[in-house]
PDB file of N, CA and C in Angstrom:
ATOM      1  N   UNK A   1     -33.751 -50.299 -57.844  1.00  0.00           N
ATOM      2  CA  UNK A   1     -34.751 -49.279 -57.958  1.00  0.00           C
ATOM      3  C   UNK A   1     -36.074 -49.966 -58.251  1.00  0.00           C
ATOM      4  N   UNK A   2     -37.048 -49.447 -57.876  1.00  0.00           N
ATOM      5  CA  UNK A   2     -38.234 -50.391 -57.555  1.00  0.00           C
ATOM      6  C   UNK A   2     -39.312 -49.153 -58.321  1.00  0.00           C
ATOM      7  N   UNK A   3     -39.676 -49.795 -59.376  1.00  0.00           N
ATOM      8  CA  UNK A   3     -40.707 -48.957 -60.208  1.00  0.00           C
ATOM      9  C   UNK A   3     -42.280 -48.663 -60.460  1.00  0.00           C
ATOM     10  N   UNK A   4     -42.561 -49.333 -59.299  1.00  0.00           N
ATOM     11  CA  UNK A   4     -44.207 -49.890 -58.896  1.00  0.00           C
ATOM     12  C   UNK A   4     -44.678 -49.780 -57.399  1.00  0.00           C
ATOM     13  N   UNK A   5     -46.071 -49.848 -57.254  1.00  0.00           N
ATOM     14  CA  UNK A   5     -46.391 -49.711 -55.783  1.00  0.00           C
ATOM     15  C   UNK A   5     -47.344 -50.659 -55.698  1.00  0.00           C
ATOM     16  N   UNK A   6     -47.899 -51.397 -56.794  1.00  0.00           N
ATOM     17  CA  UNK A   6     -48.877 -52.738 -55.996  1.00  0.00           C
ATOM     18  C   UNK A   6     -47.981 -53.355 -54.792  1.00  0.00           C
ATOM     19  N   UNK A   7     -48.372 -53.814 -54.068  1.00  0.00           N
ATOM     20  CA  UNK A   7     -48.145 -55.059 -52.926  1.00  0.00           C
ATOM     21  C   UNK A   7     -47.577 -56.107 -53.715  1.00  0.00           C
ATOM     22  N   UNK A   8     -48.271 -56.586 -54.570  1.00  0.00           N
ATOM     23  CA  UNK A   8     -47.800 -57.962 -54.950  1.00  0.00           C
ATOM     24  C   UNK A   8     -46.238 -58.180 -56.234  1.00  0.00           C
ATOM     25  N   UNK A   9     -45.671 -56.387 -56.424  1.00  0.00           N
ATOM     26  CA  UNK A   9     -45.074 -56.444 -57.312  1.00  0.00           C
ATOM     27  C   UNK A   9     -43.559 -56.606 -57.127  1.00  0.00           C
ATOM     28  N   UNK A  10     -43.098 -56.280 -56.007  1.00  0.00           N
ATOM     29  CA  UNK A  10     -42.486 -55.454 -54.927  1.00  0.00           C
ATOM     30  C   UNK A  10     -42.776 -56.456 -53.556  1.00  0.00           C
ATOM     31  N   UNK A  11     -42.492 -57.827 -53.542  1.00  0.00           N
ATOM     32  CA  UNK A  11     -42.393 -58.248 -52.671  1.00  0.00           C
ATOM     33  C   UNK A  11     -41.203 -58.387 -52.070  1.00  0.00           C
ATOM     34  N   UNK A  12     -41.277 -59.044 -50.501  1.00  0.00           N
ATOM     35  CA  UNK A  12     -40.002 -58.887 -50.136  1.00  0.00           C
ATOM     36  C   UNK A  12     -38.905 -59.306 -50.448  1.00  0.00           C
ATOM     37  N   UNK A  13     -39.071 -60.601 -50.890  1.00  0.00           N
ATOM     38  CA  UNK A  13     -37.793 -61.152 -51.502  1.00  0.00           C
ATOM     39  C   UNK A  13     -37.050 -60.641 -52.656  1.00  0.00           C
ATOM     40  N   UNK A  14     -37.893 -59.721 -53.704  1.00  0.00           N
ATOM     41  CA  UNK A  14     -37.645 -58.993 -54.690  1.00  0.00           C
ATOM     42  C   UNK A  14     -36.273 -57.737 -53.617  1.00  0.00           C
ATOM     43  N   UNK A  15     -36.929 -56.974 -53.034  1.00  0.00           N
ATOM     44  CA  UNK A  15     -36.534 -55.956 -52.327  1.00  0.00           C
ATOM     45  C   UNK A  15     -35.551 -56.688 -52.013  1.00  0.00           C
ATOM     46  N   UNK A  16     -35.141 -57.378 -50.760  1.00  0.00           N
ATOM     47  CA  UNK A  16     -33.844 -58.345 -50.268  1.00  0.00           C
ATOM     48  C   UNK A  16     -32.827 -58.630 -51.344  1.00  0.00           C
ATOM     49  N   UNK A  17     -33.599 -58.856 -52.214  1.00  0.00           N
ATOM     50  CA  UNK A  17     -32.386 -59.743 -53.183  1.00  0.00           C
ATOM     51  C   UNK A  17     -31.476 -58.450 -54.156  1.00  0.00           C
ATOM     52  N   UNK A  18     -32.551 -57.341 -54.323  1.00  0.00           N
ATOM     53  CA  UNK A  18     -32.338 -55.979 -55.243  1.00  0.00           C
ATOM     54  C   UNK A  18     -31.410 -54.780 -54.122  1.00  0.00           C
ATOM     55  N   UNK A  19     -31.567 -55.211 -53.123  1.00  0.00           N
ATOM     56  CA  UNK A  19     -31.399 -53.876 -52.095  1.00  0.00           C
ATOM     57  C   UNK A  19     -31.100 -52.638 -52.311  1.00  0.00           C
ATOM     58  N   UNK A  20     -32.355 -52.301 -52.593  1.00  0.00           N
ATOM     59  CA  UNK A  20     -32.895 -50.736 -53.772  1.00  0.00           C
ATOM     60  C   UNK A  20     -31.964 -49.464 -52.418  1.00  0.00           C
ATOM     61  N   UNK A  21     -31.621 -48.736 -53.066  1.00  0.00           N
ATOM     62  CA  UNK A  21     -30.880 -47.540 -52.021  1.00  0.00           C
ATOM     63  C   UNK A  21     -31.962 -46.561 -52.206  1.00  0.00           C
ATOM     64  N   UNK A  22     -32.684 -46.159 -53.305  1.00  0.00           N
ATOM     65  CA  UNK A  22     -33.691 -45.619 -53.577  1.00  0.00           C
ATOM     66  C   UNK A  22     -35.213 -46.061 -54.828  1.00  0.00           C
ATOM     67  N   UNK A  23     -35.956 -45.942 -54.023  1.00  0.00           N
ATOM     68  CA  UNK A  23     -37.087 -46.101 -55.253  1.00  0.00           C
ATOM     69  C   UNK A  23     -37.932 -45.352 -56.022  1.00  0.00           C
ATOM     70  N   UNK A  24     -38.424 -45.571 -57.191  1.00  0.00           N
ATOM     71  CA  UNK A  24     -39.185 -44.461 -58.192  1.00  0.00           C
ATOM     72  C   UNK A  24     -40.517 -45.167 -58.369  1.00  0.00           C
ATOM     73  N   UNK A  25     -41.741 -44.755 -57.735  1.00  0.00           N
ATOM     74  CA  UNK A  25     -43.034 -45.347 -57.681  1.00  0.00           C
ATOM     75  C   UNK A  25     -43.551 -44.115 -58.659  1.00  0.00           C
ATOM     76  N   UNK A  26     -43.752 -44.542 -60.081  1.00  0.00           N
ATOM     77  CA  UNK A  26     -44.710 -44.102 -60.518  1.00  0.00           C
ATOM     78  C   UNK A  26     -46.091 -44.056 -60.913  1.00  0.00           C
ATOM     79  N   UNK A  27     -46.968 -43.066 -60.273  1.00  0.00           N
ATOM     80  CA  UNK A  27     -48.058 -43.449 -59.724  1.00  0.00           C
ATOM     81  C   UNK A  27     -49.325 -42.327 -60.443  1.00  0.00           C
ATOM     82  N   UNK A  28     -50.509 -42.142 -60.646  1.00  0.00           N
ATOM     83  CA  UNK A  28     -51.008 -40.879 -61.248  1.00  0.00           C
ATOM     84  C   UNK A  28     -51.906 -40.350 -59.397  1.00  0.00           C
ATOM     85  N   UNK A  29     -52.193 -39.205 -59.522  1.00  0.00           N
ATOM     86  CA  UNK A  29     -52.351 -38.666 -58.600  1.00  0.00           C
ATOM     87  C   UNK A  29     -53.752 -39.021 -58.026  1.00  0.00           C
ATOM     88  N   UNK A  30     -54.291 -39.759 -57.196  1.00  0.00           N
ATOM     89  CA  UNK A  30     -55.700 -40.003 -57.042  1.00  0.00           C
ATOM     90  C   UNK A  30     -55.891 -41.124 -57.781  1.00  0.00           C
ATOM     91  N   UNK A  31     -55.260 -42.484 -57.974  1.00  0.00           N
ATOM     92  CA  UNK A  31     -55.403 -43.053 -59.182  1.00  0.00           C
ATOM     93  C   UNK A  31     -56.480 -44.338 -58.361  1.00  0.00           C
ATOM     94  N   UNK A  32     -56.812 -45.099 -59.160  1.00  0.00           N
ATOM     95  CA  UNK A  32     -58.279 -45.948 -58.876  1.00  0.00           C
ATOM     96  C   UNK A  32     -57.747 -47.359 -58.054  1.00  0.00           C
ATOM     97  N   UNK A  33     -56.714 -47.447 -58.201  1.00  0.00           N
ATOM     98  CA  UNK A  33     -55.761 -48.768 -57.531  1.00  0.00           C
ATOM     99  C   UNK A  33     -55.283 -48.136 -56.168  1.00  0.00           C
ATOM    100  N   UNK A  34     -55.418 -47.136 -56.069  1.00  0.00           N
ATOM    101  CA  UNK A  34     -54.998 -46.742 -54.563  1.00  0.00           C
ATOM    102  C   UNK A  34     -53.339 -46.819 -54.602  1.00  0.00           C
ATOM    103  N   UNK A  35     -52.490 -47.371 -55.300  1.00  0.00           N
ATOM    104  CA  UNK A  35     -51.426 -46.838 -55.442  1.00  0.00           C
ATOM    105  C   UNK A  35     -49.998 -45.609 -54.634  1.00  0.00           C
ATOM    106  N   UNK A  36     -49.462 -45.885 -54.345  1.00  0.00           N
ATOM    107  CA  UNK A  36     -48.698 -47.795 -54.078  1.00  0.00           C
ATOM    108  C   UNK A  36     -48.963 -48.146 -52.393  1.00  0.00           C
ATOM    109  N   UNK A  37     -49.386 -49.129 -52.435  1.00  0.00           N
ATOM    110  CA  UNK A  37     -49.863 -49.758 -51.212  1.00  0.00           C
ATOM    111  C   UNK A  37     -48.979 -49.733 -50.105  1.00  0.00           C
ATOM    112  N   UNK A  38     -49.645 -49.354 -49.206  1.00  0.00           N
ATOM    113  CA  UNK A  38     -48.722 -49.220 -47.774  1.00  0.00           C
ATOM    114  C   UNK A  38     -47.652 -50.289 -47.261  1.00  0.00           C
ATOM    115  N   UNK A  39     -47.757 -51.381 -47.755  1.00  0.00           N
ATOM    116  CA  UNK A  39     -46.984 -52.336 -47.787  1.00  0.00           C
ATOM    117  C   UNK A  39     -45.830 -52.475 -48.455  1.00  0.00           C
ATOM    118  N   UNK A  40     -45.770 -51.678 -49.842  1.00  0.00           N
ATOM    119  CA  UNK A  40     -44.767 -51.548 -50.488  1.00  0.00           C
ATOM    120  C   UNK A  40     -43.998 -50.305 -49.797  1.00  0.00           C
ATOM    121  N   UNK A  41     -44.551 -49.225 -49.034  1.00  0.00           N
ATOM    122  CA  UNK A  41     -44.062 -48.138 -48.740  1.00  0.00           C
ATOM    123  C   UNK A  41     -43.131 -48.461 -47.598  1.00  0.00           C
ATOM    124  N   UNK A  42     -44.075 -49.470 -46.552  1.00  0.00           N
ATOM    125  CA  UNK A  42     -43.071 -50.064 -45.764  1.00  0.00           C
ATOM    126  C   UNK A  42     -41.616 -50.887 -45.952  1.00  0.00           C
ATOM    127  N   UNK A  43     -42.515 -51.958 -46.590  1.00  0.00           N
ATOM    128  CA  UNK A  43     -41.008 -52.402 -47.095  1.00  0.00           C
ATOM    129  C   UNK A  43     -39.701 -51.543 -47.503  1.00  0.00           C
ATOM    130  N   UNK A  44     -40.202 -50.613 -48.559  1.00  0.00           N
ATOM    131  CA  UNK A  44     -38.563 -49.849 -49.289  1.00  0.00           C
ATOM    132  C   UNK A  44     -38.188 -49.365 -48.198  1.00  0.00           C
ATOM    133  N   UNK A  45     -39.162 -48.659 -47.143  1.00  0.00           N
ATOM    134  CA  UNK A  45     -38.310 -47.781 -45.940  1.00  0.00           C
ATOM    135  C   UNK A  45     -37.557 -48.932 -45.501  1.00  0.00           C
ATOM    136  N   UNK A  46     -37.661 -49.709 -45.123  1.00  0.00           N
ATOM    137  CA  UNK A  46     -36.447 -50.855 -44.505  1.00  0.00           C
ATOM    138  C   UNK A  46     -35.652 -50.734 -45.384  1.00  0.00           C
ATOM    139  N   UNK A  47     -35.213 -50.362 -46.249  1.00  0.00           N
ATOM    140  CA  UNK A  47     -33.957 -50.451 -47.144  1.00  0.00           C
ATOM    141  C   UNK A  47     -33.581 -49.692 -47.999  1.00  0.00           C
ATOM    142  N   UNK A  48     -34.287 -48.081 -48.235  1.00  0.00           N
ATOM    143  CA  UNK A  48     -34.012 -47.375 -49.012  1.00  0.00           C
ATOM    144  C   UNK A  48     -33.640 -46.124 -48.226  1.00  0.00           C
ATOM    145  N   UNK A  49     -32.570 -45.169 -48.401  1.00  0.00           N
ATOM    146  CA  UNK A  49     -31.302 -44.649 -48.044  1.00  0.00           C
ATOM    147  C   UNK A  49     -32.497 -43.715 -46.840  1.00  0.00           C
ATOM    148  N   UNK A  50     -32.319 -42.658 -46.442  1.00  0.00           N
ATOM    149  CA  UNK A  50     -33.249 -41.442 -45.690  1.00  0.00           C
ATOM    150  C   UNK A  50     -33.863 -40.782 -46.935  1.00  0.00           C
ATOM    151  N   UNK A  51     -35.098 -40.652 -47.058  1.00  0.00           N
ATOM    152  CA  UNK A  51     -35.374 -39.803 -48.334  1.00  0.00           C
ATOM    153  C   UNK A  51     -35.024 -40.476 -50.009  1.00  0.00           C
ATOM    154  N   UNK A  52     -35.353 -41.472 -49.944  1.00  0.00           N
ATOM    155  CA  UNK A  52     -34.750 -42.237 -50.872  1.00  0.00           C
ATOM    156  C   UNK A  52     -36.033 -43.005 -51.555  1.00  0.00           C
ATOM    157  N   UNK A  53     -37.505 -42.479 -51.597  1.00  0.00           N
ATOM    158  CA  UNK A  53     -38.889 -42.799 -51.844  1.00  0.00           C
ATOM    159  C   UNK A  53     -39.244 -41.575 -52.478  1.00  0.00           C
ATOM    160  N   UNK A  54     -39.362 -41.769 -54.373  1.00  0.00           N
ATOM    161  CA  UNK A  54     -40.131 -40.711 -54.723  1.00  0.00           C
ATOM    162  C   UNK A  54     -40.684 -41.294 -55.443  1.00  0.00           C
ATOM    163  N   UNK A  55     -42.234 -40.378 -55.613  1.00  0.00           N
ATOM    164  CA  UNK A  55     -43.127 -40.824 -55.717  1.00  0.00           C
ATOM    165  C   UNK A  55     -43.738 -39.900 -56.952  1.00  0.00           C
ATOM    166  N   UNK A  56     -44.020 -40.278 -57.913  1.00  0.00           N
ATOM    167  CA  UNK A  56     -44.713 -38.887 -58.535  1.00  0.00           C
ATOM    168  C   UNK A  56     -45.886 -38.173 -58.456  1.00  0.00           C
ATOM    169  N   UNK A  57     -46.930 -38.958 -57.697  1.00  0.00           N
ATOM    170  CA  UNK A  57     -48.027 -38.335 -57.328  1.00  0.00           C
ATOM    171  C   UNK A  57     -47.680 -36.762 -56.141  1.00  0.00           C
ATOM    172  N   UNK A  58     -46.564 -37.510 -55.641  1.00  0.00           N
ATOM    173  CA  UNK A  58     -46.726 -36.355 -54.837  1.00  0.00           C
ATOM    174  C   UNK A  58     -44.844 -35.475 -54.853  1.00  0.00           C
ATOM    175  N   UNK A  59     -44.091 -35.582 -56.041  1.00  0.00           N
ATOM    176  CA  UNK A  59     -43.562 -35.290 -56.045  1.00  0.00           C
ATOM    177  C   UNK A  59     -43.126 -34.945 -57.741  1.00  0.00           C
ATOM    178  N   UNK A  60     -44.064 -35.278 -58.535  1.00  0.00           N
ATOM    179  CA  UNK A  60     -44.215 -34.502 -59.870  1.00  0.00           C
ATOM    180  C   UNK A  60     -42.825 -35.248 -60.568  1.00  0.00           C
ATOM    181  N   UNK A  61     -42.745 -34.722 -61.597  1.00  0.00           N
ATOM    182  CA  UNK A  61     -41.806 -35.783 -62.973  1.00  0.00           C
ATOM    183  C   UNK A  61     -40.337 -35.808 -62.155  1.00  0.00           C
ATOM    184  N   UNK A  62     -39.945 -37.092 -62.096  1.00  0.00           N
ATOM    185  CA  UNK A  62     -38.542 -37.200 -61.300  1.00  0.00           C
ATOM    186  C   UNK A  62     -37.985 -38.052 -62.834  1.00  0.00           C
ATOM    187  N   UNK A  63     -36.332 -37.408 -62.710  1.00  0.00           N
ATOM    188  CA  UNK A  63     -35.799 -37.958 -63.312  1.00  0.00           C
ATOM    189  C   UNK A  63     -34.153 -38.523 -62.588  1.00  0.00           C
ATOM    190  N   UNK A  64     -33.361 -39.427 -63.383  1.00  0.00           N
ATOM    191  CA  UNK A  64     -31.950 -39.467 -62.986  1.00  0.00           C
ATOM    192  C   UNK A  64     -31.019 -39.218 -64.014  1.00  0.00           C
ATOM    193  N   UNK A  65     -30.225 -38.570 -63.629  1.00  0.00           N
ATOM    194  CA  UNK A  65     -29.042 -37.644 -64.645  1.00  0.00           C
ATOM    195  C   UNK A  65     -27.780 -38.529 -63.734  1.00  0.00           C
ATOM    196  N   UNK A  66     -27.122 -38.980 -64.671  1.00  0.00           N
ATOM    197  CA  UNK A  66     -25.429 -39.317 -64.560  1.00  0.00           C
ATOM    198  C   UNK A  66     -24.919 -38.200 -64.404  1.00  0.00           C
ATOM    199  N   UNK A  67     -24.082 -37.905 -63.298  1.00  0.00           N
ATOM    200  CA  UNK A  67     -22.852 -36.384 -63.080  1.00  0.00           C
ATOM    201  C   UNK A  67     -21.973 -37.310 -62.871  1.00  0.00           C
ATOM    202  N   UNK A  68     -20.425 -37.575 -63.904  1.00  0.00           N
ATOM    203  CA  UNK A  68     -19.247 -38.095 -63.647  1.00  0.00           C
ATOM    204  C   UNK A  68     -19.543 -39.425 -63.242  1.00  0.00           C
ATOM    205  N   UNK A  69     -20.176 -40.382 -63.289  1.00  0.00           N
ATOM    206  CA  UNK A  69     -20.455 -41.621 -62.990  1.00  0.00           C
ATOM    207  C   UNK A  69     -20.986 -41.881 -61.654  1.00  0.00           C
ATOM    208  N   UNK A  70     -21.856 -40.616 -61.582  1.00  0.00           N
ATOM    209  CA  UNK A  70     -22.477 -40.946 -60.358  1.00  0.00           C
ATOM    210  C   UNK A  70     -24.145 -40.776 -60.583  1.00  0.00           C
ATOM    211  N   UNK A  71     -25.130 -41.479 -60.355  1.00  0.00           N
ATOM    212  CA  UNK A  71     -26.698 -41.186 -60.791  1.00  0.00           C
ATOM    213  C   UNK A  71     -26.861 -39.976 -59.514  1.00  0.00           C
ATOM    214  N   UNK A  72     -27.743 -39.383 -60.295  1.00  0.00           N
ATOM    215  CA  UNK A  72     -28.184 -38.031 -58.812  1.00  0.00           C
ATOM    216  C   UNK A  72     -29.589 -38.435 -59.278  1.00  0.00           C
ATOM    217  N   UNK A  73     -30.594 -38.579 -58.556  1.00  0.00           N
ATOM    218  CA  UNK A  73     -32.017 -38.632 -58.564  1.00  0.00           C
ATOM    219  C   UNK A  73     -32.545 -37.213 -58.080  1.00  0.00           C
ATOM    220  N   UNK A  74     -33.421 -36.157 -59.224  1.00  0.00           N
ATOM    221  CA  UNK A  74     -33.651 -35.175 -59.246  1.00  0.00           C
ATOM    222  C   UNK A  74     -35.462 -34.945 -59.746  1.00  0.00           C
ATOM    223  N   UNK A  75     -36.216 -33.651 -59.021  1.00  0.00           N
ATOM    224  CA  UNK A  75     -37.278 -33.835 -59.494  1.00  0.00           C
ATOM    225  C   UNK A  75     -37.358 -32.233 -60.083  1.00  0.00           C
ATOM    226  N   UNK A  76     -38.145 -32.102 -61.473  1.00  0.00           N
ATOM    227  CA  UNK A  76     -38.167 -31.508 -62.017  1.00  0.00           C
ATOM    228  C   UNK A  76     -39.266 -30.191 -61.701  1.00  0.00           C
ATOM    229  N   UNK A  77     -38.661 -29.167 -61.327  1.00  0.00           N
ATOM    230  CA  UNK A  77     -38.532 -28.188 -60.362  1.00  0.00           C
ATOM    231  C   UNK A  77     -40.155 -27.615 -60.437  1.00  0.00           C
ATOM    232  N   UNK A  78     -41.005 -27.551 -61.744  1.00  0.00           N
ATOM    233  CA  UNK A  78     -41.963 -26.826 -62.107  1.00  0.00           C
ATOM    234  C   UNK A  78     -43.150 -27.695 -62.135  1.00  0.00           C
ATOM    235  N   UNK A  79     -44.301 -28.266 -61.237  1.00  0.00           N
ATOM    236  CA  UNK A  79     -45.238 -28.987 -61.396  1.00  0.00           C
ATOM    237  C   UNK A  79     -46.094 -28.728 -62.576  1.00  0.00           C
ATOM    238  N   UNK A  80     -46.032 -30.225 -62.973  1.00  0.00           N
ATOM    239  CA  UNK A  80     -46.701 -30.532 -64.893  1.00  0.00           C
ATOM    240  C   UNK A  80     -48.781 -30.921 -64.554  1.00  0.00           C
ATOM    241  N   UNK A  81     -49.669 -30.526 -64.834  1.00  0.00           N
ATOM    242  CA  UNK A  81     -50.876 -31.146 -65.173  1.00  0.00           C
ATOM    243  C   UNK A  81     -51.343 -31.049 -63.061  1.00  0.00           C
ATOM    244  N   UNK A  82     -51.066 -29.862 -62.797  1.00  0.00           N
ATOM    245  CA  UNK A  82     -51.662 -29.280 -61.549  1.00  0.00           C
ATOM    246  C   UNK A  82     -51.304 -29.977 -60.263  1.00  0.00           C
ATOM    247  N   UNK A  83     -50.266 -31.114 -60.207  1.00  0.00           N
ATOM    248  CA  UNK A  83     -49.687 -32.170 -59.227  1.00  0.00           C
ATOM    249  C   UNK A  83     -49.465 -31.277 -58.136  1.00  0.00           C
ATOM    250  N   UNK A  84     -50.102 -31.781 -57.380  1.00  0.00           N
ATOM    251  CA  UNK A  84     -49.829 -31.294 -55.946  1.00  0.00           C
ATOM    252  C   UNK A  84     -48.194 -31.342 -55.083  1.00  0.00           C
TER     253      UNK A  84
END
């Protein structure tokens, strides 16, 4: 799981070696770093499941809950501080 969106954080060999099924870029909405860089977005798509990129700018407080030993990645249904 890959917790950042600079370019330089999230390189490829990181990704290759981690082979994230899904990632959690937490990011603030409009933020001054431009966040997370198209490069990182590319990369996870090479390796993260269909739909397997959330983002909180544009998908508001995500969390993961254990059901029976399985993680479910879920986003919390009611947008917090006007998130689009």
């Amino acid at each position: 799981m890959d917790t950042t969106g600079s370019a330089g954080s999230s390189t490829a060999d990181f990704i290759t070696k981690t082979s994230p099924e899904i990632a959690i870029i937490s990011v603030g909405i409009k933020n001054s770093y431009k966040h997370p860089s198209e490069i990182t977005i590319q990369r996870l798509l090479e390796v993260c499941r269909p739909n397997g990129i959330y983002r909180t700018d544009k998908d508001g407080t995500i969390y993961i809950v254990n059901i029976d030993g399985e993680n479910v990645v879920s986003k919390l249904k009611t947008k917090v501080n006007g998130g689009d």
